[in-house]
Structures are given as structure tokens and as C-alpha cells.
C-alpha atoms as a PDB file:
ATOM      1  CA  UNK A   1       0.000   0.000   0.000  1.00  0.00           C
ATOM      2  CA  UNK A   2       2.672   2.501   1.065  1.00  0.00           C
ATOM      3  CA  UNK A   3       5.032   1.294  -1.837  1.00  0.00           C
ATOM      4  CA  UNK A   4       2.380   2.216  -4.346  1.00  0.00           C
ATOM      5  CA  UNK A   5       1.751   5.429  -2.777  1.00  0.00           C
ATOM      6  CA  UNK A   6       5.596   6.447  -3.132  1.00  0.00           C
ATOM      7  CA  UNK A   7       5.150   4.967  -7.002  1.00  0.00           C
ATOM      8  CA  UNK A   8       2.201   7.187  -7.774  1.00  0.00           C
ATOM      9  CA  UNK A   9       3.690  10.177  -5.940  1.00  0.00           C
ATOM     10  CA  UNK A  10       7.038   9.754  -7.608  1.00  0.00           C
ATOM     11  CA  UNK A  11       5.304   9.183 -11.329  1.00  0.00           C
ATOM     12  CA  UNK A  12       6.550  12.108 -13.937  1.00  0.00           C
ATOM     13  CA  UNK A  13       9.027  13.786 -11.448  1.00  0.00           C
ATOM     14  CA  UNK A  14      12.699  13.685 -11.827  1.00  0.00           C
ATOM     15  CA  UNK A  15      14.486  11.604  -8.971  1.00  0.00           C
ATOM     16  CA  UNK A  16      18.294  10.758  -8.808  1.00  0.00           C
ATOM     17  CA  UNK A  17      21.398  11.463 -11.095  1.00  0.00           C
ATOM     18  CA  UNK A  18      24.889  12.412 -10.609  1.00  0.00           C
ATOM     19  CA  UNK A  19      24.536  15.617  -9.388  1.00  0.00           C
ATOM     20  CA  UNK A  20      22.254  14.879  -6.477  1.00  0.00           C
ATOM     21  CA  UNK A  21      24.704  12.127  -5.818  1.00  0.00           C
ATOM     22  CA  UNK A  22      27.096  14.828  -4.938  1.00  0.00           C
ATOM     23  CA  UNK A  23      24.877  17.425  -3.486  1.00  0.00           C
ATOM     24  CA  UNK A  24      23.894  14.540  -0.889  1.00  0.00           C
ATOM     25  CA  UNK A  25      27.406  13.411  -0.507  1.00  0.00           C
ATOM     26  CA  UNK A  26      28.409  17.158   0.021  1.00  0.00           C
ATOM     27  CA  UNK A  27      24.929  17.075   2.654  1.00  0.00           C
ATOM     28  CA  UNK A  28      26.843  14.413   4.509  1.00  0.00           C
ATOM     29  CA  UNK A  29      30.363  15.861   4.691  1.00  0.00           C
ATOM     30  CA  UNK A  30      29.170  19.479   5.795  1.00  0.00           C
ATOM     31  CA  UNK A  31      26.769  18.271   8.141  1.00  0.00           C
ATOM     32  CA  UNK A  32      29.368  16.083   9.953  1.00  0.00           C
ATOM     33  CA  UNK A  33      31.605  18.922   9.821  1.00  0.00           C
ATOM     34  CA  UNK A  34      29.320  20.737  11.684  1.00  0.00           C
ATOM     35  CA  UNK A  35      28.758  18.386  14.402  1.00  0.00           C
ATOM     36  CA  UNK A  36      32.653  18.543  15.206  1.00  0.00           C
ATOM     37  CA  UNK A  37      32.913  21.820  14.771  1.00  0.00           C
ATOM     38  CA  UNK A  38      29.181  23.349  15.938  1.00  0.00           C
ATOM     39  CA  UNK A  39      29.202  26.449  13.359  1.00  0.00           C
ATOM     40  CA  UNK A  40      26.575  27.579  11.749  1.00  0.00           C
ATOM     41  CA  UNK A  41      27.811  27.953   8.266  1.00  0.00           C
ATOM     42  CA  UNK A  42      28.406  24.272   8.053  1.00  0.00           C
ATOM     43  CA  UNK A  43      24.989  23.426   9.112  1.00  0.00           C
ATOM     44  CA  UNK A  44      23.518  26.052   6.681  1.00  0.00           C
ATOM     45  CA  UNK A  45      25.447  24.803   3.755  1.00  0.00           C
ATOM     46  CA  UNK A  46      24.259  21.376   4.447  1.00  0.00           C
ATOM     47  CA  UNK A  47      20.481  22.467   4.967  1.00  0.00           C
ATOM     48  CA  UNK A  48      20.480  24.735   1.302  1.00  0.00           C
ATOM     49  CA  UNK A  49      22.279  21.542   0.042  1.00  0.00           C
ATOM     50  CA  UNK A  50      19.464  19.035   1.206  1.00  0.00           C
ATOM     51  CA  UNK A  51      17.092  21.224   0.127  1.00  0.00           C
ATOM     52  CA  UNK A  52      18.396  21.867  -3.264  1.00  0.00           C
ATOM     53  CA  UNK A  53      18.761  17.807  -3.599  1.00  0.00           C
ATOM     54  CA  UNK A  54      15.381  17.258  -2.447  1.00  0.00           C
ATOM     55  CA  UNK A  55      13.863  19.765  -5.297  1.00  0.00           C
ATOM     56  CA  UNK A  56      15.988  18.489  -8.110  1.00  0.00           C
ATOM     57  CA  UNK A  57      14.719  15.203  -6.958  1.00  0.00           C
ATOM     58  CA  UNK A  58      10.800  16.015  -6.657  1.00  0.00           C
ATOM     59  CA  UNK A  59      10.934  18.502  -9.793  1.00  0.00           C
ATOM     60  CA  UNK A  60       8.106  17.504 -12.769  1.00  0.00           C
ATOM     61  CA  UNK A  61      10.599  19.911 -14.941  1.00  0.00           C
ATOM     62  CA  UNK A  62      13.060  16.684 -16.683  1.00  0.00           C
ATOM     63  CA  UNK A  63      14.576  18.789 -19.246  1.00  0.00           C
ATOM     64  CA  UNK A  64      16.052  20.912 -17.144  1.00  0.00           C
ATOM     65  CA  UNK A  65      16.956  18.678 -14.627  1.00  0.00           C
ATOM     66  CA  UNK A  66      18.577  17.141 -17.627  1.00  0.00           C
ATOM     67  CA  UNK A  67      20.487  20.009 -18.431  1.00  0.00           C
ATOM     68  CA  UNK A  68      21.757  20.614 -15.876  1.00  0.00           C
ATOM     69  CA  UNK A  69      23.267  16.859 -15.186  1.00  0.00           C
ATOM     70  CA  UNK A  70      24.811  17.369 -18.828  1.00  0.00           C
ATOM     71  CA  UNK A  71      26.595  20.775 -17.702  1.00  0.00           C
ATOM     72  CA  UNK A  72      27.638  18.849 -14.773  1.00  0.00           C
ATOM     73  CA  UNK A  73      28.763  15.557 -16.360  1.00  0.00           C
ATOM     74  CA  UNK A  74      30.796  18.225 -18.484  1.00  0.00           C
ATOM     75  CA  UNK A  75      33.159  19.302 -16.098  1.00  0.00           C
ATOM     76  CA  UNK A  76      33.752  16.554 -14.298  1.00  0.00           C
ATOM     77  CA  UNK A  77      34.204  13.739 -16.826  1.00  0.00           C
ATOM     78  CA  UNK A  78      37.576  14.989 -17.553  1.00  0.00           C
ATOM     79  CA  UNK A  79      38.719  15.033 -14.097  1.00  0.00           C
ATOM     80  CA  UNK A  80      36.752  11.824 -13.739  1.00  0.00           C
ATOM     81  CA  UNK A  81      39.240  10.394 -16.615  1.00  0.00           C
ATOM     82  CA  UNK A  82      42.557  11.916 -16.109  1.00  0.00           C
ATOM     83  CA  UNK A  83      42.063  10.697 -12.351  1.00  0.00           C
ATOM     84  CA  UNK A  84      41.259   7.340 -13.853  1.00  0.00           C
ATOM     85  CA  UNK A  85      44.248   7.523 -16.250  1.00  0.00           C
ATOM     86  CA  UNK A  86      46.427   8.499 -13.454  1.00  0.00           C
ATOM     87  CA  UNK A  87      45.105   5.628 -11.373  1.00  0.00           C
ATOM     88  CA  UNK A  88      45.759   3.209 -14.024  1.00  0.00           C
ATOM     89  CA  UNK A  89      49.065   4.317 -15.013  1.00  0.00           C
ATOM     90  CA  UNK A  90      50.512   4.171 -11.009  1.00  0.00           C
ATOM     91  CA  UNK A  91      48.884   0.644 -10.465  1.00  0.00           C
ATOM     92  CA  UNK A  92      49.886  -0.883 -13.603  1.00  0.00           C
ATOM     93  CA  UNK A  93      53.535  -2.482 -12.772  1.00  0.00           C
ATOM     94  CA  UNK A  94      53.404  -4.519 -15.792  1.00  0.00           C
ATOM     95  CA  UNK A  95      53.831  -1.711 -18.228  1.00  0.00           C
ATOM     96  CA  UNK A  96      55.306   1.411 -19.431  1.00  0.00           C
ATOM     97  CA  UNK A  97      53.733   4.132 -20.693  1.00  0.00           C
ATOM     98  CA  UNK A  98      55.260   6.782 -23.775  1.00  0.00           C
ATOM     99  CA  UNK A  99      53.615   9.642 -25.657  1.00  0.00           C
ATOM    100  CA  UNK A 100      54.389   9.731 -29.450  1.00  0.00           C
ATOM    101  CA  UNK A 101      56.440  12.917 -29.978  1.00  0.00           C
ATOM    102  CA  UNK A 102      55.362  13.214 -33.081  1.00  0.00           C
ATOM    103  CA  UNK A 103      51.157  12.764 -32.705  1.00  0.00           C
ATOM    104  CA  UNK A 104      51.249  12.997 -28.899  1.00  0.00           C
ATOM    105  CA  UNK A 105      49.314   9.474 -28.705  1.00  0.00           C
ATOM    106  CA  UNK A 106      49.389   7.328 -25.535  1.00  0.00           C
ATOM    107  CA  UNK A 107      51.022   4.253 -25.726  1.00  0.00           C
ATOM    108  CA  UNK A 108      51.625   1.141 -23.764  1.00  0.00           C
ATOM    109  CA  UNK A 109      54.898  -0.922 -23.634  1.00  0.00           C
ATOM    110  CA  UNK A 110      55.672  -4.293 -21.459  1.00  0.00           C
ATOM    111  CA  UNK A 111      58.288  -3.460 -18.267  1.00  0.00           C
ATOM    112  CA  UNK A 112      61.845  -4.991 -18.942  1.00  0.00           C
ATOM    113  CA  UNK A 113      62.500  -5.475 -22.396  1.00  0.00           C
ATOM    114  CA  UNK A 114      65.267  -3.156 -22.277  1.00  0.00           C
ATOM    115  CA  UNK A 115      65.670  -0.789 -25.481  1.00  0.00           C
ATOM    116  CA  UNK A 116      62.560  -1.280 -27.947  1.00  0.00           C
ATOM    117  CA  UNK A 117      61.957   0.266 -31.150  1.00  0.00           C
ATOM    118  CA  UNK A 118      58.170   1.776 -30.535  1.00  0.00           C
ATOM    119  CA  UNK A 119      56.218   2.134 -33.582  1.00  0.00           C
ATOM    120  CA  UNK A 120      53.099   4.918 -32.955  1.00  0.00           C
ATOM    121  CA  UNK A 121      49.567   3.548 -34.459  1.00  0.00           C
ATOM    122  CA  UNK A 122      48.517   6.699 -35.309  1.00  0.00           C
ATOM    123  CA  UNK A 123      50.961   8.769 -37.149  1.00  0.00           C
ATOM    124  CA  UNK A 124      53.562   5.825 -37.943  1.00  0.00           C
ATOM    125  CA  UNK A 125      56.452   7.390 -36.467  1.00  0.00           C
ATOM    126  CA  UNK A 126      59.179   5.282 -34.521  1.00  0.00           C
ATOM    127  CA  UNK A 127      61.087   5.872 -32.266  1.00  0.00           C
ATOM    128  CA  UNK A 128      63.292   4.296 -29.523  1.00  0.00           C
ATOM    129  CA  UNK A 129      62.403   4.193 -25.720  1.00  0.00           C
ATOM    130  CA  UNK A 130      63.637   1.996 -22.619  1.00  0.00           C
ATOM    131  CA  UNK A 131      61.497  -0.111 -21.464  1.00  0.00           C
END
């Protein structure tokens, strides 16, 4: 009964994305910030953050809830993959990793072979790197 309440109430509005993934992360981190630290700014930030969450999430008005996810998902996949490049690249002990100095084109070599003759896939230069 209560479940299809919350269905028919929830029918046409926007609910979750990214953003409101972050707002309510944000939520969590400035209200437990406050708690340590008892000022008031904290615990406002957190409230206009809740609230802001909670109307993106109730809001009948997709498109621009849409919109505004795309800006969002704009500026942060990049960070989103050069921190997932960087990741990668640190972890990976089975490889090195060159740029082509002619294209600029990531590329991947195996650890150990000692001097290798690296051929880009792009441009077709080559060029000689220690692996």
C-alpha cells in the first residue's frame, strides 16, 4: 500500500542522477563537519544543500533537470578520466607508458624489455624508448 503510494507520488518527477549524488554526498560531509565543529555555516550549507537535492529530486521539470546533469557531467568527466588515467598508469607495474612525440598518442609498452623500437599507431612514427 505505502510502496504504491511512493510509485504514484514519484510518477513524472525527476528523482536521482549524478549531481544529487554529490549534493547529498556534500549534505553528509558538511553536516558532519558541523557536528565537530558546531558552526553555523556548516549546518547552513548542508540544509540549502538538502534542500536543493530534495527539489531536483521532486521537480516535474526533466529537461532541465537534464540540463543541468549534462553541464555537470561536463566538467567533471575529464577530471573523472585523467584521475582514472592516473590511477591506471601508477597501479599498472606490468607496463610502461610513452607519448608519441610526433602525434602525442598514448602508448603502452611491457616493463623490462630493455631498449625497444616503438612504432606509434597513429601517425607511424618510430622511435626508440627503454622499457
Amino acid at each position: 500500500m505505502i510502496r504504491s503510494w511512493m510509485l504514484r507520488f514519484m510518477a513524472g518527477r525527476y528523482g536521482g542522477d549524478q549531481l544529487n549524488v554529490l549534493l547529498m554526498a556534500l549534505y553528509v560531509i558538511f553536516y558532519i563537519v558541523y557536528l565537530f565543529t558546531r558552526l553555523i555555516a556548516f549546518e547552513l550549507l548542508a540544509l540549502i544543500l538538502i534542500i536543493v537535492s530534495l527539489y531536483r529530486s521532486l521537480s516535474r521539470n526533466l529537461g532541465r533537470r537534464r540540463a543541468e546533469n549534462a553541464r555537470f557531467l561536463q566538467i567533471v568527466r575529464p577530471i573523472a578520466r585523467r584521475w582514472n588515467t592516473f590511477h591506471t598508469r601508477t597501479h599498472d607495474r606490468e607496463h610502461r607508458y610513452f607519448k608519441c612525440p610526433n602525434c602525442g598518442q598514448q602508448m603502452r609498452v611491457p616493463r623490462g624489455k630493455g631498449r625497444i623500437t616503438v612504432h606509434c599507431r597513429s601517425c607511424g612514427a618510430v622511435f626508440e624508448e627503454k622499457s
